[in-house]
C-alpha atoms as a PDB file:
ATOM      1  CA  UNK A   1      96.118 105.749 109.085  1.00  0.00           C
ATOM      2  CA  UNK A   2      92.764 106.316 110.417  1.00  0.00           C
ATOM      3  CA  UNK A   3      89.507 104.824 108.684  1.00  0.00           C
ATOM      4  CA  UNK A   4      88.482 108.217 108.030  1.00  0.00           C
ATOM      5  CA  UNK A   5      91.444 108.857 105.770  1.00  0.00           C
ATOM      6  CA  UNK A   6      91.180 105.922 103.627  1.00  0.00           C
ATOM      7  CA  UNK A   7      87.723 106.401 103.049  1.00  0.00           C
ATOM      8  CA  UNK A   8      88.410 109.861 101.857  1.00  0.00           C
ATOM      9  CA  UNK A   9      91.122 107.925  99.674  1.00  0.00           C
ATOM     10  CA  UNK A  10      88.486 105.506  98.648  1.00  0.00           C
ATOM     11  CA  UNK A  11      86.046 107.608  97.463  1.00  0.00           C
ATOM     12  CA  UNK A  12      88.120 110.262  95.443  1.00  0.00           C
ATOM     13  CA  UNK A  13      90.305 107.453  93.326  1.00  0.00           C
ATOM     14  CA  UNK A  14      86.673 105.971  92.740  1.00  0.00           C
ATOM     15  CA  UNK A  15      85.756 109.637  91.626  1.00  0.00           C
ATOM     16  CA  UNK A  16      88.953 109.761  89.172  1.00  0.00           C
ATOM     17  CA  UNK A  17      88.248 106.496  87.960  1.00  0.00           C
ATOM     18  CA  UNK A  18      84.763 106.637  87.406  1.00  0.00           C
ATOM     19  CA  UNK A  19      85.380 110.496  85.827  1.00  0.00           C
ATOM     20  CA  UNK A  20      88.409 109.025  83.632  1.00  0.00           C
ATOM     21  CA  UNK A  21      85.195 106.219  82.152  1.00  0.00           C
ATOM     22  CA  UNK A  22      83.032 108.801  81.374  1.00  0.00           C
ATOM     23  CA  UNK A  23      85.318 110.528  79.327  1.00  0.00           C
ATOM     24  CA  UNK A  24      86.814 107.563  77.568  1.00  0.00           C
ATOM     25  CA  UNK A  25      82.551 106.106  77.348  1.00  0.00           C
ATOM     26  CA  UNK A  26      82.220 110.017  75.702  1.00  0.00           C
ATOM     27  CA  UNK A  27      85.211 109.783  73.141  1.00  0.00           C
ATOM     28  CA  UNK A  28      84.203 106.551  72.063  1.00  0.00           C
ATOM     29  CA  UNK A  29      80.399 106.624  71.393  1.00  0.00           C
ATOM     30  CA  UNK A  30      81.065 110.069  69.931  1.00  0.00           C
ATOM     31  CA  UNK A  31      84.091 108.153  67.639  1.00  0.00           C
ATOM     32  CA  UNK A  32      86.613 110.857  68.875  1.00  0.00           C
ATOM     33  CA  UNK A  33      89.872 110.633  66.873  1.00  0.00           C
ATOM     34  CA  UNK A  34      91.536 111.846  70.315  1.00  0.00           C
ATOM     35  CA  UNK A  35      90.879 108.990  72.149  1.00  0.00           C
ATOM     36  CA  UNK A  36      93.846 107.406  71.065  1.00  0.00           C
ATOM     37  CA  UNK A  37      95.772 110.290  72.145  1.00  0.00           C
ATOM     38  CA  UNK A  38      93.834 110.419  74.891  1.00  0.00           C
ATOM     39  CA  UNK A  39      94.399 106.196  76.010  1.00  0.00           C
ATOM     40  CA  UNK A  40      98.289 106.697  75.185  1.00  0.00           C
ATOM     41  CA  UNK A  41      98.576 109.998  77.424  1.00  0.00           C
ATOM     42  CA  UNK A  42      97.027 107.713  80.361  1.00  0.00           C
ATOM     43  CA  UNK A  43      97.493 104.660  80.540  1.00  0.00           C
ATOM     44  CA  UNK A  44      99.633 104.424  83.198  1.00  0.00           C
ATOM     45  CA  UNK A  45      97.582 106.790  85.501  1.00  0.00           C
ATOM     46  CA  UNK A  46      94.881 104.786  85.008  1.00  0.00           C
ATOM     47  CA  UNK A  47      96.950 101.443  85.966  1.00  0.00           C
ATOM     48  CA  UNK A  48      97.691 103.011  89.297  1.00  0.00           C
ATOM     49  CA  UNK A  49      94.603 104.413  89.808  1.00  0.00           C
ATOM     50  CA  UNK A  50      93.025 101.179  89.431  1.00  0.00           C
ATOM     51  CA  UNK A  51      95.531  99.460  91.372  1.00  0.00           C
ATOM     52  CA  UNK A  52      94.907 102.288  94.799  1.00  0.00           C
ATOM     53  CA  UNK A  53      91.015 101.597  94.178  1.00  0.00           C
ATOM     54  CA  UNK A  54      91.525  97.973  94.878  1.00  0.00           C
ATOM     55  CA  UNK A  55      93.986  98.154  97.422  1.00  0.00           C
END
């Protein structure tokens, strides 16, 4: 794989991720009784999201 294509990977799972905070930063200062739903629904996405962006 080129470096090209992993900085294209790169930089969208650091999109998701940072996208995926926002939301959850959102839900919480706004005391959202979804986020709950919302942490159960992905929790493992974010696990592998987190796990691409470091590798």
């Amino acid at each position: 794989m080129d470096i090209k294509a992993l900085q294209h990977i790169h930089i969208l799972l650091v999109a998701i991720f940072t996208i995926h905070y926002l939301i959850k930063g959102a839900m919480l200062l706004m005391d959202s009784p979804s986020l709950l739903a919302y942490r159960q629904k992905t929790k493992v996405p974010e696990m592998i999201v987190a796990t691409l962006f470091i590798v």
